[in-house]
C-alpha atoms as a PDB file:
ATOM      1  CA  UNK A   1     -20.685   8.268  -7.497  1.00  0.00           C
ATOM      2  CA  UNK A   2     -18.467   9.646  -4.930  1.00  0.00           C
ATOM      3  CA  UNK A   3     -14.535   9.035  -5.135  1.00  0.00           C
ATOM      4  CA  UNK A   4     -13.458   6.533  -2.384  1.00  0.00           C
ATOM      5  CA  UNK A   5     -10.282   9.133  -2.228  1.00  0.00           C
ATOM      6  CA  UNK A   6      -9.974  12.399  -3.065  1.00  0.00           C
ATOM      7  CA  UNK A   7      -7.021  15.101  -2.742  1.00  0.00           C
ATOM      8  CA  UNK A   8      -7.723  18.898  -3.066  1.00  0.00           C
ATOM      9  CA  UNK A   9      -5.387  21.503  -3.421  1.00  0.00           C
ATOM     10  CA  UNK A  10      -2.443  19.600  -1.183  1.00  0.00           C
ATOM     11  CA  UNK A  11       0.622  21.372  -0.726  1.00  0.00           C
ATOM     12  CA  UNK A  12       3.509  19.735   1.135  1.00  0.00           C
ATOM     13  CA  UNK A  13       6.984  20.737   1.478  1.00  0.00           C
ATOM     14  CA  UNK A  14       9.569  18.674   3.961  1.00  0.00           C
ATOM     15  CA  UNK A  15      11.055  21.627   6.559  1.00  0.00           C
ATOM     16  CA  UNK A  16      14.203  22.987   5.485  1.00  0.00           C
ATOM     17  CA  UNK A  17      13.605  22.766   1.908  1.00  0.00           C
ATOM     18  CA  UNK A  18      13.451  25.228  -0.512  1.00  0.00           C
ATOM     19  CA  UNK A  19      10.714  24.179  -3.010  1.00  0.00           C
ATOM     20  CA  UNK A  20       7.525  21.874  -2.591  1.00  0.00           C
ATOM     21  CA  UNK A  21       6.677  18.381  -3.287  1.00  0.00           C
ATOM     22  CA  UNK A  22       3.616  18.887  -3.963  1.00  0.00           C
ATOM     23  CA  UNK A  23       2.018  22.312  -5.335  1.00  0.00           C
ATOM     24  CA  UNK A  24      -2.008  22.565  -5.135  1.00  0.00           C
ATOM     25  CA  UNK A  25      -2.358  18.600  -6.372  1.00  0.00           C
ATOM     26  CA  UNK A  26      -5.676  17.298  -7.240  1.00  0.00           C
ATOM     27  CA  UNK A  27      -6.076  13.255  -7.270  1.00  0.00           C
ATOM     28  CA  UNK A  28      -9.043  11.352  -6.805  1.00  0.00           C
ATOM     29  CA  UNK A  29      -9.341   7.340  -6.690  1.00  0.00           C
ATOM     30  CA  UNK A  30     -13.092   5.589  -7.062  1.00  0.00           C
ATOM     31  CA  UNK A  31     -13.608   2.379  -5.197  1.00  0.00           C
ATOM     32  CA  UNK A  32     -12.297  -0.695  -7.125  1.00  0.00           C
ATOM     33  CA  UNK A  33      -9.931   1.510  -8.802  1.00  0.00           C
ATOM     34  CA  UNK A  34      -6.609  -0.021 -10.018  1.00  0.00           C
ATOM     35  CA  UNK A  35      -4.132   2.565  -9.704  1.00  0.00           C
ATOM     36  CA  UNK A  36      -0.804   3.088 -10.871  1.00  0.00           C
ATOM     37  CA  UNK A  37       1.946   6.008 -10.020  1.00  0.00           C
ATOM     38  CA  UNK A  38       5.204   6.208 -12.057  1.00  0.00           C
ATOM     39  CA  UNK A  39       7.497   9.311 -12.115  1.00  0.00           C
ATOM     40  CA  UNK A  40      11.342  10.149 -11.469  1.00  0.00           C
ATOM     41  CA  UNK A  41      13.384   9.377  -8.501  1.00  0.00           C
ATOM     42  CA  UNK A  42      12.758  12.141  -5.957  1.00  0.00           C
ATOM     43  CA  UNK A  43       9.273  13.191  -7.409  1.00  0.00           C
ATOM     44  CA  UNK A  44       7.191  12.366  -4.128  1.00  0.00           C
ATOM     45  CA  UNK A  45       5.832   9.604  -5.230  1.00  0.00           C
ATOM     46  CA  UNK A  46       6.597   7.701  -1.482  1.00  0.00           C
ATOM     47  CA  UNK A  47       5.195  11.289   0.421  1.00  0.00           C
ATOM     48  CA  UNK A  48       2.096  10.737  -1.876  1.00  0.00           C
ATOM     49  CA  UNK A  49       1.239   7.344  -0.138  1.00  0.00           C
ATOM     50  CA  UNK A  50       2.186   9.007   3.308  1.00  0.00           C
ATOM     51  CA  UNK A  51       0.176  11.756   2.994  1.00  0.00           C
ATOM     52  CA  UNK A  52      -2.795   9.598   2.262  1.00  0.00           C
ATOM     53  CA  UNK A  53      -2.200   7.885   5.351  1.00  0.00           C
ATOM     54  CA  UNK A  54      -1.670  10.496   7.411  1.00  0.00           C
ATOM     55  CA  UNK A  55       1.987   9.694   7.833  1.00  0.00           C
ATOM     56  CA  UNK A  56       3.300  13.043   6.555  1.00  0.00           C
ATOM     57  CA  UNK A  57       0.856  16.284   7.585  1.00  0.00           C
ATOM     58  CA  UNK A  58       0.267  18.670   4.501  1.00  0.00           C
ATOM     59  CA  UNK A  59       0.640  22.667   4.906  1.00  0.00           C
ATOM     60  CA  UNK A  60      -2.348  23.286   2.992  1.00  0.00           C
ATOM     61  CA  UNK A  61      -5.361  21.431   1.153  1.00  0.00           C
ATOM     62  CA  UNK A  62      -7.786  18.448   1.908  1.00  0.00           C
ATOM     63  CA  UNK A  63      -7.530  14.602   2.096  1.00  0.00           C
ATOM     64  CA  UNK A  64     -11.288  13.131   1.916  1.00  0.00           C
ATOM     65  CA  UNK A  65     -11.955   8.966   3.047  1.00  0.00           C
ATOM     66  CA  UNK A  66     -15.793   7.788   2.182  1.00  0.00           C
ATOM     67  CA  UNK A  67     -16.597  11.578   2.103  1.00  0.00           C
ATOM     68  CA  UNK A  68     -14.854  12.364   5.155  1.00  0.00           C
ATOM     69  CA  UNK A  69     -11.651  14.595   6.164  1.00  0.00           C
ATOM     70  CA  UNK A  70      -8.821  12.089   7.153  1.00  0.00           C
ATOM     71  CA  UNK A  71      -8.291  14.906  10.077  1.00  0.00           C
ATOM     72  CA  UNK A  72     -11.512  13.358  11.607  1.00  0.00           C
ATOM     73  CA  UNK A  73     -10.510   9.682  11.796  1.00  0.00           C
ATOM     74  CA  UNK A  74      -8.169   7.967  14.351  1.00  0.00           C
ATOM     75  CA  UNK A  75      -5.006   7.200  12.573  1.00  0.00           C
ATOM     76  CA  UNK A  76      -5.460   3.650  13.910  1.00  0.00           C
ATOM     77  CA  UNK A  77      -9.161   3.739  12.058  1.00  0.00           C
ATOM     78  CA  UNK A  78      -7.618   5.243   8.741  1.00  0.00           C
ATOM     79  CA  UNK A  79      -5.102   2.857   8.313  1.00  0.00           C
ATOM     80  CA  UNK A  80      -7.201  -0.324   9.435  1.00  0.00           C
ATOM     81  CA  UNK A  81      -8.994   0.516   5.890  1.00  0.00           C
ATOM     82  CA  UNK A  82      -5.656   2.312   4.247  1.00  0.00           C
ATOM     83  CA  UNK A  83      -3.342  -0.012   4.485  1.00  0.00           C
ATOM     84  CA  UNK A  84       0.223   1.450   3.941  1.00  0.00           C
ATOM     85  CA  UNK A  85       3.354  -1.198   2.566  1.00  0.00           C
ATOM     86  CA  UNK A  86       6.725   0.552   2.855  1.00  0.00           C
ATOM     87  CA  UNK A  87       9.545  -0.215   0.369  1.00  0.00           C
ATOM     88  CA  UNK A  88      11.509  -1.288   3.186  1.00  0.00           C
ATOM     89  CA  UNK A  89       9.821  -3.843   5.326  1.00  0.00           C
ATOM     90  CA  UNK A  90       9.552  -3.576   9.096  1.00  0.00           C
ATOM     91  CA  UNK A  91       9.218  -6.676  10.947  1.00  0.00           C
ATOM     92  CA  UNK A  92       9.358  -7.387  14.643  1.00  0.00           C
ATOM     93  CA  UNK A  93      11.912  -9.362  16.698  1.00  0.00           C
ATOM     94  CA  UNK A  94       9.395 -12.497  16.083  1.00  0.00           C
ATOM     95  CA  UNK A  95       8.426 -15.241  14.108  1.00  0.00           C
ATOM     96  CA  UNK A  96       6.825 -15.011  10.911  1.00  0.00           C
ATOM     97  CA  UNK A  97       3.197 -16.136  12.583  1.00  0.00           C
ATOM     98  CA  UNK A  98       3.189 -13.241  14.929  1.00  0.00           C
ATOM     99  CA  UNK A  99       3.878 -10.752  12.508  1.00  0.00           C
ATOM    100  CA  UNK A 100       1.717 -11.633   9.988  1.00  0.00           C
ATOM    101  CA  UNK A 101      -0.445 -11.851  12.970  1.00  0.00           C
ATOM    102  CA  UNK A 102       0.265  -8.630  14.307  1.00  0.00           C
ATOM    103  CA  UNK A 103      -2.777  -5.894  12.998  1.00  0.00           C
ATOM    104  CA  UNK A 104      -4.781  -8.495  14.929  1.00  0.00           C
ATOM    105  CA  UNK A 105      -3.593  -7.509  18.605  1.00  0.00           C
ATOM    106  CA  UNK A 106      -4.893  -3.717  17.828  1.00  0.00           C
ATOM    107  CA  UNK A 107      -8.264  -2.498  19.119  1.00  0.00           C
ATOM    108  CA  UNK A 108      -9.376  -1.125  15.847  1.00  0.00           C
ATOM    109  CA  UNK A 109      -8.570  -4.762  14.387  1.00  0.00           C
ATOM    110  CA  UNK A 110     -10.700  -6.099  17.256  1.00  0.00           C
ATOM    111  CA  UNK A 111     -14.125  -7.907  14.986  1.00  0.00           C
ATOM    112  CA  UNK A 112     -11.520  -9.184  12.188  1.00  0.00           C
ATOM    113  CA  UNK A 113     -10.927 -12.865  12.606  1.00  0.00           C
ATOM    114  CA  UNK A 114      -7.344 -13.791  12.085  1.00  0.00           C
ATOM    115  CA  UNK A 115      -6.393 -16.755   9.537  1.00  0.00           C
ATOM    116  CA  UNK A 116      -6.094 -20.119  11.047  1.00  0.00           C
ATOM    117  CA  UNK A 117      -2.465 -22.533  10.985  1.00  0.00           C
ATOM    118  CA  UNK A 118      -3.426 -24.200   7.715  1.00  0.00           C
ATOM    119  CA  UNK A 119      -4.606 -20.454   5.684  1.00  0.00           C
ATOM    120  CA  UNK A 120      -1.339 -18.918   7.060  1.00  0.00           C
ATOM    121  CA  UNK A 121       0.670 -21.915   5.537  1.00  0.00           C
ATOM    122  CA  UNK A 122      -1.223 -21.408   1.765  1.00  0.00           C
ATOM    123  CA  UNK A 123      -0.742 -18.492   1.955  1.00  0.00           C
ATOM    124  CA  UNK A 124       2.912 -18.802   2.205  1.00  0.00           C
ATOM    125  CA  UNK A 125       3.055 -21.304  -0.500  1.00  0.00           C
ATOM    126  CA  UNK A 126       0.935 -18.573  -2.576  1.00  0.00           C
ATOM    127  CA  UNK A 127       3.684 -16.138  -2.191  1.00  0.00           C
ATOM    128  CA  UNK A 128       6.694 -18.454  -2.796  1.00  0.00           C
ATOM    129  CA  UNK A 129       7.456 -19.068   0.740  1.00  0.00           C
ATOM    130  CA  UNK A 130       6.036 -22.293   1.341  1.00  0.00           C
ATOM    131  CA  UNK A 131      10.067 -23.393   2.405  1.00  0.00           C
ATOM    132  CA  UNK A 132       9.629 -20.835   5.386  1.00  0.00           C
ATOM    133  CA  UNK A 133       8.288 -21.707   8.905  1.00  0.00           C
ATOM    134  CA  UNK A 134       5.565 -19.949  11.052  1.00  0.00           C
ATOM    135  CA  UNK A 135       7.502 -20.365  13.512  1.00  0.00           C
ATOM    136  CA  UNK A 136      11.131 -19.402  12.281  1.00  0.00           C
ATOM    137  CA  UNK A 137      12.228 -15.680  12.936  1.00  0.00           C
ATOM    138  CA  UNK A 138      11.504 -12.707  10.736  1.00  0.00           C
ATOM    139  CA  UNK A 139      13.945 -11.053  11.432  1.00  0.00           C
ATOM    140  CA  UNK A 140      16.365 -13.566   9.665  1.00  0.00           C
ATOM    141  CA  UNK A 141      14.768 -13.185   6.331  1.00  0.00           C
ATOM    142  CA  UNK A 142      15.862 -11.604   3.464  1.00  0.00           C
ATOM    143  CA  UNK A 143      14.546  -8.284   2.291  1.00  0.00           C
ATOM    144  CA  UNK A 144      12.838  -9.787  -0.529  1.00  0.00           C
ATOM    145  CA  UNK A 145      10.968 -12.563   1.843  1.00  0.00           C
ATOM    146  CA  UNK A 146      10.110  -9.467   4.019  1.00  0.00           C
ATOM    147  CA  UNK A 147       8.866  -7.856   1.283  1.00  0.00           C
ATOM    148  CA  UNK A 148       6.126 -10.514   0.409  1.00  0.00           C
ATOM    149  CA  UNK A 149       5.058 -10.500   4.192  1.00  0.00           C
ATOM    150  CA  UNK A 150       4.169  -6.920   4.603  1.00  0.00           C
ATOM    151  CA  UNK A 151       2.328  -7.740   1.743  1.00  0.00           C
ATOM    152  CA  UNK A 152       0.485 -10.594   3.194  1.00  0.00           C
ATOM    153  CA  UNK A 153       0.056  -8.189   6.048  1.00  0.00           C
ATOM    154  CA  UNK A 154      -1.667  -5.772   4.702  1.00  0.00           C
ATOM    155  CA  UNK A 155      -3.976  -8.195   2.664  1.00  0.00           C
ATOM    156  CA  UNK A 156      -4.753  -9.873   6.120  1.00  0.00           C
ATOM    157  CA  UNK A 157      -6.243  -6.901   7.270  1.00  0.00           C
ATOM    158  CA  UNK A 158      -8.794  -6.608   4.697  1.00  0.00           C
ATOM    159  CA  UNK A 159      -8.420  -3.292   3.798  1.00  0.00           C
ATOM    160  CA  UNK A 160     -10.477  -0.596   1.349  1.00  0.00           C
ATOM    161  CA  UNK A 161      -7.868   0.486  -0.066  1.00  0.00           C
ATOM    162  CA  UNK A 162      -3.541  -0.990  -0.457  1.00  0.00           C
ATOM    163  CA  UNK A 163      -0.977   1.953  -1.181  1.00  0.00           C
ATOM    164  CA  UNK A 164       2.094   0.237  -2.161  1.00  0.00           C
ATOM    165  CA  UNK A 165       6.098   1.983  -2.445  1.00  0.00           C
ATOM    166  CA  UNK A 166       7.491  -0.671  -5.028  1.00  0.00           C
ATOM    167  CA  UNK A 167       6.232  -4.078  -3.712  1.00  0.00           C
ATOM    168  CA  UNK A 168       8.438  -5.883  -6.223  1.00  0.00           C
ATOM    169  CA  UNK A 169      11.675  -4.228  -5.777  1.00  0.00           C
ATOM    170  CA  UNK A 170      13.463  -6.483  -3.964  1.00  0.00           C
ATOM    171  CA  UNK A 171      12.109  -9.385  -6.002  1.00  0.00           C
ATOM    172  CA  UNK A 172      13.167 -11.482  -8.925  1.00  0.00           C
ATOM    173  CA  UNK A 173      10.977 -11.623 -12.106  1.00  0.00           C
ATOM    174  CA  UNK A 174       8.969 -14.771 -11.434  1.00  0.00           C
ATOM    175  CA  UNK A 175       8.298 -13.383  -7.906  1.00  0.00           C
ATOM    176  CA  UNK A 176       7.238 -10.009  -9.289  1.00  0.00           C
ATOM    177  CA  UNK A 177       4.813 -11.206 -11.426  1.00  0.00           C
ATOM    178  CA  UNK A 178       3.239 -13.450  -8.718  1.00  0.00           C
ATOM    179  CA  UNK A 179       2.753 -10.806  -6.792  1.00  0.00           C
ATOM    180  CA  UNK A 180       1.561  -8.432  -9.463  1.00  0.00           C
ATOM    181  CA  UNK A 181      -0.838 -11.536 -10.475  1.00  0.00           C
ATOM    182  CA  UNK A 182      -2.420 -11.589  -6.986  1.00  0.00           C
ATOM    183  CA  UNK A 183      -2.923  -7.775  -6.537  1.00  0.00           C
ATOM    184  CA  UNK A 184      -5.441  -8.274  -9.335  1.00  0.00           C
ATOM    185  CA  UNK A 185      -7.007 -10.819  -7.565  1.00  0.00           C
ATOM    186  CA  UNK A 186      -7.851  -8.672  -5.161  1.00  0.00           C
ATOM    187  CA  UNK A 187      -9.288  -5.933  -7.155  1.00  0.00           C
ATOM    188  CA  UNK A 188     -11.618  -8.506  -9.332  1.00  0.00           C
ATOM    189  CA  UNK A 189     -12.480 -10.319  -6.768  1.00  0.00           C
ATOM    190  CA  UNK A 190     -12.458  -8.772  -3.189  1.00  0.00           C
ATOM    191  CA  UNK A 191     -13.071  -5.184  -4.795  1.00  0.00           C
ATOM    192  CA  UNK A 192      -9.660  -3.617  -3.108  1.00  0.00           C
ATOM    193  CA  UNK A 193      -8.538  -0.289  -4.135  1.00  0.00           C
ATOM    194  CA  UNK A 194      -4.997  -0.495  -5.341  1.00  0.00           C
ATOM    195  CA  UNK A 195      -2.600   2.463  -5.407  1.00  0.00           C
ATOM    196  CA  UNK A 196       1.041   1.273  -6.391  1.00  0.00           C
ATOM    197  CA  UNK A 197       4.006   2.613  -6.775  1.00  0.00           C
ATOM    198  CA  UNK A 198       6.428   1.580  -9.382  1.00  0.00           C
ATOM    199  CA  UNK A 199       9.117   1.736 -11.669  1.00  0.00           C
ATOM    200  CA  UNK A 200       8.505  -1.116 -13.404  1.00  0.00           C
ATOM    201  CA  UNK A 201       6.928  -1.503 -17.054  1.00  0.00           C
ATOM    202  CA  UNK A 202       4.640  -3.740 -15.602  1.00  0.00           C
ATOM    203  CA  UNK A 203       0.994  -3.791 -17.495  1.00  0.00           C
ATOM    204  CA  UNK A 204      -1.561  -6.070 -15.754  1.00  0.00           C
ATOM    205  CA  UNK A 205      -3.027  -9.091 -17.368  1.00  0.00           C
ATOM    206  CA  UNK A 206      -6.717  -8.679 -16.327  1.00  0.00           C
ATOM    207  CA  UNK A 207      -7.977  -5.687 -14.642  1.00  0.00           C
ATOM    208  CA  UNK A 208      -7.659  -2.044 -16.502  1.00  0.00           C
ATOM    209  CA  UNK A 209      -5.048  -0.096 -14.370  1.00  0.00           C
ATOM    210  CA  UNK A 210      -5.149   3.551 -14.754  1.00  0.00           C
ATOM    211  CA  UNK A 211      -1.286   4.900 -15.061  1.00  0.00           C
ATOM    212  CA  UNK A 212      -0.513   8.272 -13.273  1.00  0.00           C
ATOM    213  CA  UNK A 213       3.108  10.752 -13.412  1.00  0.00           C
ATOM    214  CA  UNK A 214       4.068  12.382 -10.807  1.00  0.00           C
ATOM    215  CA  UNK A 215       6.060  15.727 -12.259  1.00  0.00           C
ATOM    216  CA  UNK A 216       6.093  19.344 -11.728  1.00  0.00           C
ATOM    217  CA  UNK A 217       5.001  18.556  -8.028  1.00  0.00           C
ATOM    218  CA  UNK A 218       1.475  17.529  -9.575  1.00  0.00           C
ATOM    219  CA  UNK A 219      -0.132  14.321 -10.719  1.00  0.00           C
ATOM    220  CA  UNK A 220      -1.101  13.647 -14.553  1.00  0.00           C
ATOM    221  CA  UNK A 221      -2.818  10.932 -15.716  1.00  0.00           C
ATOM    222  CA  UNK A 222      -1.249   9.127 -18.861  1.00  0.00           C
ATOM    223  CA  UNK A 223      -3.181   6.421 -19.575  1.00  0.00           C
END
């Protein structure tokens, strides 16, 4: 079976420095996959996610989608089924509703059906923010709270494949391992590719995750 991702031979330095991130780096990811990528502060584990979606441009090597270069597809189309979380949340100058609503106002978005009032408001109470308005301002959250709604973001779209820069970062324990808890929801039961960052110890409860280290400006697999 063909990977869902695949990297070959990537090479990516940022201008102005002296030695690369990444150094002819090989990584592929089948569908369903539960992946996660661990390494030290500074070893490119946020470019790796970028790269995939076409955030960051590589100076040499291939990034393949379903088969295909990522060089081929729209950036909109790529990251309608790539859907990128940053470790730092951006949210517009809106309520919570219209940015949870927001991938649904793009083109490439265009035959996905948007949640209804009462599946926005579960799904709040799902991610410990059931004591949060639609209608109250994003903006006035706190980074944790905007944390969990990029999540929900992303999982709205109903993507192929999440990348994730430290989802849980900004969260306490219990809030952590709810999130953690539905991420494997979504690979058993939806089928979605997860590739996550972190630095946690965290070991999932119920789907086999397959642990990567970023080092040497190359990816090893550890477990």
């Amino acid at each position: 079976m063909n990977p869902l991702l695949e990297i070959r031979n990537l090479v990516f330095s940022y201008e102005g420095s002296a030695a690369p991130v990444f150094e002819n780096l090989d990584f592929s990811v089948s569908a369903g996959a539960f992946i996660l990528v661990k390494g030290a502060s500074g070893s490119g584990k946020s470019t790796l996610l970028r790269l995939i979606c076409r955030l960051n441009q590589p100076q040499n090597g291939s990034i393949y989608f379903k088969g295909r270069s990522i060089t081929e597809l729209p950036p909109s189309e790529l990251r309608s089924s790539i859907s990128y979380v940053a470790q730092i949340p951006q949210m517009t100058d809106a309520s919570v509703r219209e940015n949870l609503l927001l991938p649904f106002s793009f083109a490439v978005n265009r035959k996905k059906i948007p949640p209804g009032e009462d599946a926005l408001r579960l799904m709040l109470d799902d991610f410990y923010l059931g004591d949060i308005s639609p209608d109250q301002s994003a903006m006035k959250l706190s980074t944790g709270q905007k944390q969990r709604l990029a999540i929900m973001r992303s999982i709205l779209q109903q993507p192929d494949m999440m990348l994730l820069d430290e989802p849980t970062s900004a969260l306490d324990s219990d809030s952590a391992s709810m999130v953690f808890a539905i991420m494997e929801k979504l690979s058993l039961v939806k089928g979605v590719t997860m590739v996550t960052v972190t630095h946690t110890d965290y070991q999932p409860d119920k789907v086999r995750a397959q642990v990567y280290r970023l080092e040497n400006r190359t990816l090893k697999r550890v477990v």
